[in-house]
Every structure is written in C-alpha cells, then in structure tokens.
PDB file of N, CA and C in Angstrom:
ATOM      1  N   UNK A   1     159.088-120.399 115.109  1.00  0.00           N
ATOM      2  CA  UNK A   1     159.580-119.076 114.820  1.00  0.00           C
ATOM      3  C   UNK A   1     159.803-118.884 113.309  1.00  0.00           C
ATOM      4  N   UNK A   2     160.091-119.673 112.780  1.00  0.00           N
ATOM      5  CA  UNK A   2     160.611-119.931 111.308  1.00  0.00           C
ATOM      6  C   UNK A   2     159.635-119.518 110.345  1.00  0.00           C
ATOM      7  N   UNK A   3     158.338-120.062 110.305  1.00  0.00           N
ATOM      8  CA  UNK A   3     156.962-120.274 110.074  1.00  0.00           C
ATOM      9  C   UNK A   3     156.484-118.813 110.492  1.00  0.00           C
ATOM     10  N   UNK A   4     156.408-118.528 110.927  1.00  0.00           N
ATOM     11  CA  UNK A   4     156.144-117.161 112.026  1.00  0.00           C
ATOM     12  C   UNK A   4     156.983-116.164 110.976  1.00  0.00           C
ATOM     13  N   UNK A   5     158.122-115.825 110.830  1.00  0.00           N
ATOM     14  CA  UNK A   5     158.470-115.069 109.927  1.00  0.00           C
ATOM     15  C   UNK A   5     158.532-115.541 108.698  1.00  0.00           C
ATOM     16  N   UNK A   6     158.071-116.698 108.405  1.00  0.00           N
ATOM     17  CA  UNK A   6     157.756-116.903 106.946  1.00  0.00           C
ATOM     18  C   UNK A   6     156.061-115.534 106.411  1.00  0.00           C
ATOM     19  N   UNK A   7     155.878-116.497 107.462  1.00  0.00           N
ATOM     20  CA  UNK A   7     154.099-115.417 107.148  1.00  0.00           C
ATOM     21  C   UNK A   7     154.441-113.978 106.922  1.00  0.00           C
ATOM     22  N   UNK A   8     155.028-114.112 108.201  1.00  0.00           N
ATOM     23  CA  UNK A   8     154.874-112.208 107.744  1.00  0.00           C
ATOM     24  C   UNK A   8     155.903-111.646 106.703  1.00  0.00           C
ATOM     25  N   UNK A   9     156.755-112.126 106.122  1.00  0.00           N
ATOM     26  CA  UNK A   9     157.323-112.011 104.859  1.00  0.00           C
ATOM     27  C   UNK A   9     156.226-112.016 103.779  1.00  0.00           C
ATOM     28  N   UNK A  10     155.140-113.285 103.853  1.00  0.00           N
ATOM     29  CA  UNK A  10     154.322-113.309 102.736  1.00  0.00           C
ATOM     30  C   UNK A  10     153.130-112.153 102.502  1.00  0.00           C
ATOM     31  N   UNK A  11     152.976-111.619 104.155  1.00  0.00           N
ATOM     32  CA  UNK A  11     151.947-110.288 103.759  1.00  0.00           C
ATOM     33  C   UNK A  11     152.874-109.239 103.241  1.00  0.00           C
ATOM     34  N   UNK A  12     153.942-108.953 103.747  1.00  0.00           N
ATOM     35  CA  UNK A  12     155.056-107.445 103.385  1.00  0.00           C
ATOM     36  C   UNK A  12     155.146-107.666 101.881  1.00  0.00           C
ATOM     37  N   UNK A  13     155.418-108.893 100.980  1.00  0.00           N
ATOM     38  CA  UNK A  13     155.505-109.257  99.411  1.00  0.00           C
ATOM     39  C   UNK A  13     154.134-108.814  99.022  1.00  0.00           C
ATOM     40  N   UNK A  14     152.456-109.128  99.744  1.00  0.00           N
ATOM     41  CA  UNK A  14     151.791-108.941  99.287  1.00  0.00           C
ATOM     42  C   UNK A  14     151.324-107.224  99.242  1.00  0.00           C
ATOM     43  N   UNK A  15     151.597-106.847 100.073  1.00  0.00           N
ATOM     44  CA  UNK A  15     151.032-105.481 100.671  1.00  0.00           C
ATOM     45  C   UNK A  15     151.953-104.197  99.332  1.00  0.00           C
ATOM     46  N   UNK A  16     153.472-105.208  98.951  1.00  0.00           N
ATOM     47  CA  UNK A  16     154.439-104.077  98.020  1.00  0.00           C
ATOM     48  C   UNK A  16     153.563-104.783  96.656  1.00  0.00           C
ATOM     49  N   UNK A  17     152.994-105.620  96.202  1.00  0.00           N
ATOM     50  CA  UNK A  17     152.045-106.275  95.044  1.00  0.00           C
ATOM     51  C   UNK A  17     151.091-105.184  94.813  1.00  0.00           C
ATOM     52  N   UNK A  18     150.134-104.871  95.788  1.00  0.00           N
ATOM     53  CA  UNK A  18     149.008-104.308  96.002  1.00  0.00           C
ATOM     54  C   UNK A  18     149.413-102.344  95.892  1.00  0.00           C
ATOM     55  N   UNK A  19     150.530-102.277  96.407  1.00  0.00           N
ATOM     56  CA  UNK A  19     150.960-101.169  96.134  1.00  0.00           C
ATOM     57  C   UNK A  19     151.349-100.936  94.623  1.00  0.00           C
ATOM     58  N   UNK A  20     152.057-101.600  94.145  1.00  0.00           N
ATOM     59  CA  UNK A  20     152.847-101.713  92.415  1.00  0.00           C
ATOM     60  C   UNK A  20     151.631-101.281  91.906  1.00  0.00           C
ATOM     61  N   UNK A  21     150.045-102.005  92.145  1.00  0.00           N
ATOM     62  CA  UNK A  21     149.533-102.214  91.248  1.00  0.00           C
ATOM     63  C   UNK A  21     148.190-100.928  91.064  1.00  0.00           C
ATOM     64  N   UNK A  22     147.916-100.431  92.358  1.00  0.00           N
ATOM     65  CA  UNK A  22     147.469 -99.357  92.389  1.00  0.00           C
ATOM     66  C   UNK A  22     148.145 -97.971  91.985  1.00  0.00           C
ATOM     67  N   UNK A  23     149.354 -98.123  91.997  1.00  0.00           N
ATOM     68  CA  UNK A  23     150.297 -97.118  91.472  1.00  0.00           C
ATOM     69  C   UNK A  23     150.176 -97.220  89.472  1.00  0.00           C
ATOM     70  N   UNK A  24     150.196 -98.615  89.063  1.00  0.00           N
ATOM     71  CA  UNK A  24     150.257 -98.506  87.576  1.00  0.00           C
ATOM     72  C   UNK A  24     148.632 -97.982  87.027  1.00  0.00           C
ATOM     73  N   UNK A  25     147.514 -98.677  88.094  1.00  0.00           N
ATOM     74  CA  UNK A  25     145.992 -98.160  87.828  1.00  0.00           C
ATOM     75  C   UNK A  25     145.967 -96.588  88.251  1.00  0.00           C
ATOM     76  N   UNK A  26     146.774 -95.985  88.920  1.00  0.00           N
ATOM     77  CA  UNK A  26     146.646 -94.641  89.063  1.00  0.00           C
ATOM     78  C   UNK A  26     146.746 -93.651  87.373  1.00  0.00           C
ATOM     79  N   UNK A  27     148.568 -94.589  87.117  1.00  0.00           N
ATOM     80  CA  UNK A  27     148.910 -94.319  86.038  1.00  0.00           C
ATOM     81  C   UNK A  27     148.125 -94.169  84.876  1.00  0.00           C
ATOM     82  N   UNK A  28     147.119 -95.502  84.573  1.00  0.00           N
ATOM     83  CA  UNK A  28     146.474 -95.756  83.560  1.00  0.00           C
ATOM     84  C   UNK A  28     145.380 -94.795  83.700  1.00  0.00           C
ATOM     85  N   UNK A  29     144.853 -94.586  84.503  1.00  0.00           N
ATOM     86  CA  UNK A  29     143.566 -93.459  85.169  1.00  0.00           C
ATOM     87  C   UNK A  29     144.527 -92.057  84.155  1.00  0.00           C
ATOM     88  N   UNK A  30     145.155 -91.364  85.004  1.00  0.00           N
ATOM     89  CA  UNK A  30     145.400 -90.086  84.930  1.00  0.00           C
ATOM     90  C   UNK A  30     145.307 -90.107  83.522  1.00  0.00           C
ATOM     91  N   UNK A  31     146.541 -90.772  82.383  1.00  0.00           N
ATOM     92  CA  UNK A  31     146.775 -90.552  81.431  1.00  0.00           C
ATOM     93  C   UNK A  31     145.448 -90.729  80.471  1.00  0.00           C
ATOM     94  N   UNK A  32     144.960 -91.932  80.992  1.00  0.00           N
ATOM     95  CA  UNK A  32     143.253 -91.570  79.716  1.00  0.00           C
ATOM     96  C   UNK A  32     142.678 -90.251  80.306  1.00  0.00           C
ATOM     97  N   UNK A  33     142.745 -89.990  81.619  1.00  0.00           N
ATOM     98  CA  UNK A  33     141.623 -88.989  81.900  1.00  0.00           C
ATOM     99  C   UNK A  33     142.468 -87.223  80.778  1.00  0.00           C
ATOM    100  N   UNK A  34     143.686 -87.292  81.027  1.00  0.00           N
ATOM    101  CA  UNK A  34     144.132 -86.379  80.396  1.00  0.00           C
ATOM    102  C   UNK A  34     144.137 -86.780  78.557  1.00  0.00           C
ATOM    103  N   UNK A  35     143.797 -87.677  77.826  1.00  0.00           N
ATOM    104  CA  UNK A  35     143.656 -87.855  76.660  1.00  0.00           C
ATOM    105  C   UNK A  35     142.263 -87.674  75.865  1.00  0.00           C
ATOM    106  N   UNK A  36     141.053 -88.044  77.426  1.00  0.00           N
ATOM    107  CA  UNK A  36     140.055 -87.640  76.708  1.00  0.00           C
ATOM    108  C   UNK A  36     139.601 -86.349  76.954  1.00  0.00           C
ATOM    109  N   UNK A  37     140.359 -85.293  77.771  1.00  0.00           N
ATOM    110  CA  UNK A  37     140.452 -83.936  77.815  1.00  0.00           C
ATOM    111  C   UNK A  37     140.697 -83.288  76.361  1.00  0.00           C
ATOM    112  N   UNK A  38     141.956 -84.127  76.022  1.00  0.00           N
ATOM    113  CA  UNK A  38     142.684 -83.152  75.002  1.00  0.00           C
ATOM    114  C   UNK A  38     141.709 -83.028  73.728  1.00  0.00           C
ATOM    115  N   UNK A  39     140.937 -84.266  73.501  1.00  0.00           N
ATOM    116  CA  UNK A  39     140.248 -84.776  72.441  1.00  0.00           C
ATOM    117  C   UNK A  39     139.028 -83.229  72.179  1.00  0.00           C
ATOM    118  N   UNK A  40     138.896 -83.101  70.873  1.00  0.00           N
ATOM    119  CA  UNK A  40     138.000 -81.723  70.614  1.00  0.00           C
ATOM    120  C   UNK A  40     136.766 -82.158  71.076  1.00  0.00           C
ATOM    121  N   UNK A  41     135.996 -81.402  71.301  1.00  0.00           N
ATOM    122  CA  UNK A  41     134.170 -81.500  71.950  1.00  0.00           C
ATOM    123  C   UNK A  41     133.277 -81.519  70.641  1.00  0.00           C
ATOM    124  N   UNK A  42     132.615 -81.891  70.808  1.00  0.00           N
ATOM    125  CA  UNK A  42     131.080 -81.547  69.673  1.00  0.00           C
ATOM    126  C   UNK A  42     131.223 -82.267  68.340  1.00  0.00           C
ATOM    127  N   UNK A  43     130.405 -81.658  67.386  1.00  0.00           N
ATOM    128  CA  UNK A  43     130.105 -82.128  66.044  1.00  0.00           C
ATOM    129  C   UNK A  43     130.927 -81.307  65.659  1.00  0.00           C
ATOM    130  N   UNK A  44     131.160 -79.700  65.709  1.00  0.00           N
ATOM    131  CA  UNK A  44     132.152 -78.894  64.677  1.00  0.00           C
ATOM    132  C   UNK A  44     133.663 -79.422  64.824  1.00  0.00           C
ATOM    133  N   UNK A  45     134.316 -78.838  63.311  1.00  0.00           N
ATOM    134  CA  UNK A  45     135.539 -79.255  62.622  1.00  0.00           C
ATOM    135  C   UNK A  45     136.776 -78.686  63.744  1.00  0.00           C
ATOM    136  N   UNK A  46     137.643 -79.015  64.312  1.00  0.00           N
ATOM    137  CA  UNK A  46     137.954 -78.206  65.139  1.00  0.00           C
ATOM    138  C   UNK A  46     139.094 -77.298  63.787  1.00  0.00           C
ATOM    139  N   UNK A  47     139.435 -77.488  62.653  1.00  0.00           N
ATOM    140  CA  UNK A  47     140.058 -76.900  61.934  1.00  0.00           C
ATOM    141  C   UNK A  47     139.126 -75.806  61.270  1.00  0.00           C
ATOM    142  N   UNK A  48     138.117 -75.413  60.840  1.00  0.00           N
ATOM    143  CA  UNK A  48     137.049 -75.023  60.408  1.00  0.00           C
ATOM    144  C   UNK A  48     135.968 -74.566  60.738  1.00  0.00           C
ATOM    145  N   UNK A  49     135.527 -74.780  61.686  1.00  0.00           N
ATOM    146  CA  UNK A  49     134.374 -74.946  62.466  1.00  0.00           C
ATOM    147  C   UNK A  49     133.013 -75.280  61.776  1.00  0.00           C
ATOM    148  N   UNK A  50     132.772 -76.288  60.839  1.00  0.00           N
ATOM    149  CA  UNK A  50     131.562 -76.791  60.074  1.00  0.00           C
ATOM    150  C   UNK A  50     131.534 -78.251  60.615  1.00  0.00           C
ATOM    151  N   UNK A  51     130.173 -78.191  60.803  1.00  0.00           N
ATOM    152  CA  UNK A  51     129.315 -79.171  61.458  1.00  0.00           C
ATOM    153  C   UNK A  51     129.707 -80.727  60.836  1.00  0.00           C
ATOM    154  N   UNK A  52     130.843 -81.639  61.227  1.00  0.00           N
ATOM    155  CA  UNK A  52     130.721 -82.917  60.708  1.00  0.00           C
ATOM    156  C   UNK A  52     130.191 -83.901  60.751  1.00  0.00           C
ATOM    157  N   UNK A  53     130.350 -84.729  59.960  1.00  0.00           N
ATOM    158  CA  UNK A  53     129.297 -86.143  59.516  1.00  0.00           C
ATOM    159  C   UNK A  53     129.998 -86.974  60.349  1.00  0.00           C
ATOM    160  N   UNK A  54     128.967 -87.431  61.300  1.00  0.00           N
ATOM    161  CA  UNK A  54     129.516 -88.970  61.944  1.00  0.00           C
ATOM    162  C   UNK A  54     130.042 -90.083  61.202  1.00  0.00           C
ATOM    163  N   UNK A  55     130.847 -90.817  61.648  1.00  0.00           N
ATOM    164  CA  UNK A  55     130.979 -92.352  61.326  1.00  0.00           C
ATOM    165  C   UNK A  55     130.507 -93.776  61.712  1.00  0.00           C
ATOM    166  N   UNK A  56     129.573 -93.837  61.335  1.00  0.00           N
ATOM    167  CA  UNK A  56     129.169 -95.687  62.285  1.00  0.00           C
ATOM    168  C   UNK A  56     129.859 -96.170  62.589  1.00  0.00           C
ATOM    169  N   UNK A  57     130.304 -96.945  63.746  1.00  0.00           N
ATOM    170  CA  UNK A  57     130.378 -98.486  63.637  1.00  0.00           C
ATOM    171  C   UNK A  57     129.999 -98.932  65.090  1.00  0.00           C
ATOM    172  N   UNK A  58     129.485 -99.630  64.706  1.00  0.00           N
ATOM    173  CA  UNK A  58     128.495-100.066  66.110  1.00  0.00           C
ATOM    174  C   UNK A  58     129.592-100.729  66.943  1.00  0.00           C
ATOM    175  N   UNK A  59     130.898-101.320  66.863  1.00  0.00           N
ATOM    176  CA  UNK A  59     131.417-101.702  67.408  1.00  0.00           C
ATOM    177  C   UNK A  59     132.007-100.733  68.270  1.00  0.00           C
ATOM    178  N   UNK A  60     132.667 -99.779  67.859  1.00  0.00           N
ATOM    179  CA  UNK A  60     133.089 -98.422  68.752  1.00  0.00           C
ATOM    180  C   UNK A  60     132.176 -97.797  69.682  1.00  0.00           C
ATOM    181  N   UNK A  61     130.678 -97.574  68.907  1.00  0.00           N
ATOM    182  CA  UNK A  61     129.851 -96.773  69.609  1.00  0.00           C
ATOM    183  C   UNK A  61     129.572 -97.760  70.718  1.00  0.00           C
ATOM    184  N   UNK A  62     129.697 -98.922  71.033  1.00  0.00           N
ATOM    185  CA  UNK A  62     129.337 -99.835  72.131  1.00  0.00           C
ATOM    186  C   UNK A  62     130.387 -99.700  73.248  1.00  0.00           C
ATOM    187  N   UNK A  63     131.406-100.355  72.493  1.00  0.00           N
ATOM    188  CA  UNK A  63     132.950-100.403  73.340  1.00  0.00           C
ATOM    189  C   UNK A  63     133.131 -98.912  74.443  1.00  0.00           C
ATOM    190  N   UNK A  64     132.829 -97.832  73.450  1.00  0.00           N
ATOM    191  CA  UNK A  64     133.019 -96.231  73.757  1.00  0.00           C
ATOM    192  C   UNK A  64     131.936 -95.401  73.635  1.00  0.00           C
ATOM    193  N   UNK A  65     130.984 -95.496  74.321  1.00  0.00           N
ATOM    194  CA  UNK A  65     129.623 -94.277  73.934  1.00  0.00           C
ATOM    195  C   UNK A  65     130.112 -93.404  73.958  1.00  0.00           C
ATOM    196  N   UNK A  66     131.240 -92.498  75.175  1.00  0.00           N
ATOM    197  CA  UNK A  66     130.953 -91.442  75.080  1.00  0.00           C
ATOM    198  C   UNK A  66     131.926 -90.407  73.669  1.00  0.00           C
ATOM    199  N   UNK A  67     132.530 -91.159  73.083  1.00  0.00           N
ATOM    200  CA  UNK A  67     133.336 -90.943  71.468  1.00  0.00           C
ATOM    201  C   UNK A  67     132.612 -91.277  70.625  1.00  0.00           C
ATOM    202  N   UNK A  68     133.213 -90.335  69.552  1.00  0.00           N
ATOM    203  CA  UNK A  68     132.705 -90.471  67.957  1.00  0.00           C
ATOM    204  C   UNK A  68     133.580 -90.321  67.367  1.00  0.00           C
ATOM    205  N   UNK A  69     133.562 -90.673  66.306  1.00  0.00           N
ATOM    206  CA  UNK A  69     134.645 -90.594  64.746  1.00  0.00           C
ATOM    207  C   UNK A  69     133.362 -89.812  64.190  1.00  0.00           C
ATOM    208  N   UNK A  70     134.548 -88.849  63.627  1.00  0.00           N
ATOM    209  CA  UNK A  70     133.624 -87.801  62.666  1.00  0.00           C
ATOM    210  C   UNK A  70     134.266 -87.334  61.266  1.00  0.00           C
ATOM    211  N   UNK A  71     133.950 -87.110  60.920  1.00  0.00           N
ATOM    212  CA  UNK A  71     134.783 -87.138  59.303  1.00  0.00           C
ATOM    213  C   UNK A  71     134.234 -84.921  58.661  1.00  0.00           C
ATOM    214  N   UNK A  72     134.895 -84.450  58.900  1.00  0.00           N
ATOM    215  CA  UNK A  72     134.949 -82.772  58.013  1.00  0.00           C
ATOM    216  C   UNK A  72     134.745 -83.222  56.115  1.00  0.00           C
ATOM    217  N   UNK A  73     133.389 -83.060  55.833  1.00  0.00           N
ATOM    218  CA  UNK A  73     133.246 -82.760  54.211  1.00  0.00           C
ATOM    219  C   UNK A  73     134.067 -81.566  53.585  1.00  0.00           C
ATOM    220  N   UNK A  74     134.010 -80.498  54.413  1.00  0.00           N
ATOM    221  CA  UNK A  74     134.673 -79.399  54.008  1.00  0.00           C
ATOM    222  C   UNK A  74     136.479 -79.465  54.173  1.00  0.00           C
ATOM    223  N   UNK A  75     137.230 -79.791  54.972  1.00  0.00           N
ATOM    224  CA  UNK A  75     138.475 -79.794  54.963  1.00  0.00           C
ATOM    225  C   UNK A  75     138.968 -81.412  54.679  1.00  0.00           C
ATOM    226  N   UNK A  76     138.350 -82.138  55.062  1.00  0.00           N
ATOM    227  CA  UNK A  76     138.970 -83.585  55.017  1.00  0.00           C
ATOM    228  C   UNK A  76     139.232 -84.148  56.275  1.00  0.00           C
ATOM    229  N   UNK A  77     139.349 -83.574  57.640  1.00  0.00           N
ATOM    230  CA  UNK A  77     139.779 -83.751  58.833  1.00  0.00           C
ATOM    231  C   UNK A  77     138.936 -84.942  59.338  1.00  0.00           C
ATOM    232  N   UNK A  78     139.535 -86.100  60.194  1.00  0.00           N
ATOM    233  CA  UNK A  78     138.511 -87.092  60.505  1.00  0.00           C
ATOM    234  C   UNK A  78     139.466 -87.631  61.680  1.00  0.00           C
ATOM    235  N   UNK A  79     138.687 -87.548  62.898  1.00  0.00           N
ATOM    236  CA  UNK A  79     139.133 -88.040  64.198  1.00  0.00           C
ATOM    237  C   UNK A  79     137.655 -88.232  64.996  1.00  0.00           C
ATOM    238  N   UNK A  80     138.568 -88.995  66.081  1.00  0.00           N
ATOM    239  CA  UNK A  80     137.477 -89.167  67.276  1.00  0.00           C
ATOM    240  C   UNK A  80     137.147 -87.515  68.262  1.00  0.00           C
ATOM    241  N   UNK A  81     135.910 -87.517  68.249  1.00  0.00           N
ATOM    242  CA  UNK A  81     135.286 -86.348  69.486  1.00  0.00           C
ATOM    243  C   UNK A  81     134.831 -87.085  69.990  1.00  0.00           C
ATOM    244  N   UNK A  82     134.913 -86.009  71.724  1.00  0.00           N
ATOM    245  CA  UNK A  82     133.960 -86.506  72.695  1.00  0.00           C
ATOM    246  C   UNK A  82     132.246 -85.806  72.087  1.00  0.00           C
ATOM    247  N   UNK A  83     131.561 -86.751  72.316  1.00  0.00           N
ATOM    248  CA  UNK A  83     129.945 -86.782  72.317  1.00  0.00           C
ATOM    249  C   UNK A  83     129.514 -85.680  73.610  1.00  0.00           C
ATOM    250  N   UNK A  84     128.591 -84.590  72.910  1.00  0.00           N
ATOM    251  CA  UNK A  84     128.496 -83.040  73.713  1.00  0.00           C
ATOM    252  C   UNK A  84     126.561 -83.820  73.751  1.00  0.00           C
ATOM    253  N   UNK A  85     125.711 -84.312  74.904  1.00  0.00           N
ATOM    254  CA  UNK A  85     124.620 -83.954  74.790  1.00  0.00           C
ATOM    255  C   UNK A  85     123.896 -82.713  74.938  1.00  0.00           C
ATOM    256  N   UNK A  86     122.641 -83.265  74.581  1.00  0.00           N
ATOM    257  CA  UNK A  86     121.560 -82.660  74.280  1.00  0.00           C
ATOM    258  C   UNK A  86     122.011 -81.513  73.258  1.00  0.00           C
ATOM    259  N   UNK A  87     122.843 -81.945  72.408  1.00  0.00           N
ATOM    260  CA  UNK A  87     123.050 -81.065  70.925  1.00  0.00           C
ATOM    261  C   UNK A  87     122.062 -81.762  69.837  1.00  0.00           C
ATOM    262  N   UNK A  88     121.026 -81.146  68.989  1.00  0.00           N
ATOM    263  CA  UNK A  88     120.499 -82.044  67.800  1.00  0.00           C
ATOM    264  C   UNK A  88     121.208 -82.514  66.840  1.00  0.00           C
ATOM    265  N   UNK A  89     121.372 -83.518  66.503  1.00  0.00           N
ATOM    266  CA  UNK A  89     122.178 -84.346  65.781  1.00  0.00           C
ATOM    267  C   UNK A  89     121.751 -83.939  64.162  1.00  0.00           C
ATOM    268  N   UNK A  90     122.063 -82.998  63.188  1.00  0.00           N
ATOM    269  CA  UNK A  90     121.666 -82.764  61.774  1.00  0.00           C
ATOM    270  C   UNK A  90     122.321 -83.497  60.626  1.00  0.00           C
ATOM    271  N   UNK A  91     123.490 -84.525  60.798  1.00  0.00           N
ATOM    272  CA  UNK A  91     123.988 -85.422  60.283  1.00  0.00           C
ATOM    273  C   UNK A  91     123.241 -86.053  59.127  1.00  0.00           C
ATOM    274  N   UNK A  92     122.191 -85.925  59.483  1.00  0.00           N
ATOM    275  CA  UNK A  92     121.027 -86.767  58.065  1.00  0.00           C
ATOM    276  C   UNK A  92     121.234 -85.807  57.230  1.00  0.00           C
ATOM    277  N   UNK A  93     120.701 -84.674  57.843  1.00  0.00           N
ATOM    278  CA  UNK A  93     120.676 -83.512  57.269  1.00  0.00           C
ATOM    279  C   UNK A  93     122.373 -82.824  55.954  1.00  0.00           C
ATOM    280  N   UNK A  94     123.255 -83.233  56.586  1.00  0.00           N
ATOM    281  CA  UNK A  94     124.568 -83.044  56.297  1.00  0.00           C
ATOM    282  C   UNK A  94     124.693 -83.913  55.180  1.00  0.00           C
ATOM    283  N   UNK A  95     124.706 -85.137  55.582  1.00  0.00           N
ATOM    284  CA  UNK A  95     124.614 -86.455  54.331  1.00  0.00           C
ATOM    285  C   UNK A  95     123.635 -86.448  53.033  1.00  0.00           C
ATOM    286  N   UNK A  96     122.596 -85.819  53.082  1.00  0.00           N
ATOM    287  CA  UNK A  96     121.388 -85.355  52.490  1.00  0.00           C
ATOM    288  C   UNK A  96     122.273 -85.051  51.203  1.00  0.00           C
ATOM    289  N   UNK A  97     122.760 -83.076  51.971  1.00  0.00           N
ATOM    290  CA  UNK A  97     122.871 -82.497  51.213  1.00  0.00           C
ATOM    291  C   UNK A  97     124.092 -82.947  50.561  1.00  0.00           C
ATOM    292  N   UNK A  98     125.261 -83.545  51.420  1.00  0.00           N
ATOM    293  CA  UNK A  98     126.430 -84.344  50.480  1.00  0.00           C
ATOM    294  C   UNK A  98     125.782 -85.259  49.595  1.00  0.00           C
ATOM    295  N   UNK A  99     124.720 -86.175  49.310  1.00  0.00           N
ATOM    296  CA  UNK A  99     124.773 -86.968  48.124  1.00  0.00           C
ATOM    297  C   UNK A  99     124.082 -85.968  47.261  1.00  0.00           C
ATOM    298  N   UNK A 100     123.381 -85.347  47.599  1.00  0.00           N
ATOM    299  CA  UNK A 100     122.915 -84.299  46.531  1.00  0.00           C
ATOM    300  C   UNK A 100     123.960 -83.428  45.607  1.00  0.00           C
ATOM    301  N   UNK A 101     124.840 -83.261  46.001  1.00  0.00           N
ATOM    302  CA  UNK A 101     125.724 -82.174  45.297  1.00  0.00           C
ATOM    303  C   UNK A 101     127.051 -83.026  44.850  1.00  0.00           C
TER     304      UNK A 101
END
C-alpha cells in the first residue's frame, strides 16, 4: 500500500511540473509574440519615413532572419525592424549615394 501511494504521489508532482512549465512557455510565447508586433515593419524610418540603410552582421541575420537593424541617414534613428518581403532592397543604392556626398 505504501509503494502504491508512493507512485501516485510521483505522477501528481509530475503532472503540477508539466503544468508550471507549459504555463512559463505560454508566458515566454505571448510576450515575444507581442514584442515582435510592436517592432516597426519595413525599410522606412518610422520617425521620418526615408528609406534606411541596413546593418550586417551575419550573426543576427542567422540567429533572427526575420529582423533587421537598420540605421536612418537622415534622422540618426537605428533599431531592429521586422523584414517586409518581396520589397526591393535599394540599400546599395542608399550607401552609394551616402559615400558620395
């Protein structure tokens, strides 16, 4: 009998484990899903609206495809956006004309 309610003590500990832990992965879910909401869309400045220059680093773009670091020539503003496809990327184009001038 002893043995017998040992066990089933050890599933009821496991079953409140399994609960804790889907409750903190819920947690972790919602709050990125609402952070990469908040994050601005596209290539434009969200202060300005002029087309900004990406930032490399291959380490981010791996870790995170669907983000970019983008840097505003015109205001100074530089944060991560979410990546908008099938937009043409004119960034060469942007950098061009920044070393030129």
């Amino acid at each position: 009998m002893a043995g017998r309610a040992a066990g089933h003590y050890h599933e009821g500990s496991m079953l409140v484990v399994v609960v804790l832990l889907v409750t903190v992965a819920m947690r972790v879910a919602i709050v990125t899903a609402v952070v990469y909401l908040l994050l601005p869309r596209g290539p434009l400045c969200p202060h300005c609206a002029i087309e900004m220059v990406p930032l490399r680093n291959r380490f981010f773009d791996r870790l995170l495809p669907v983000l970019q670091r983008r840097w505003c020539l015109e205001c100074g503003w530089d944060g991560v956006v979410r990546r908008v496809r099938g937009v043409p990327d004119h960034s060469i184009d942007v950098m061009s004309r920044a070393a030129r001038s």
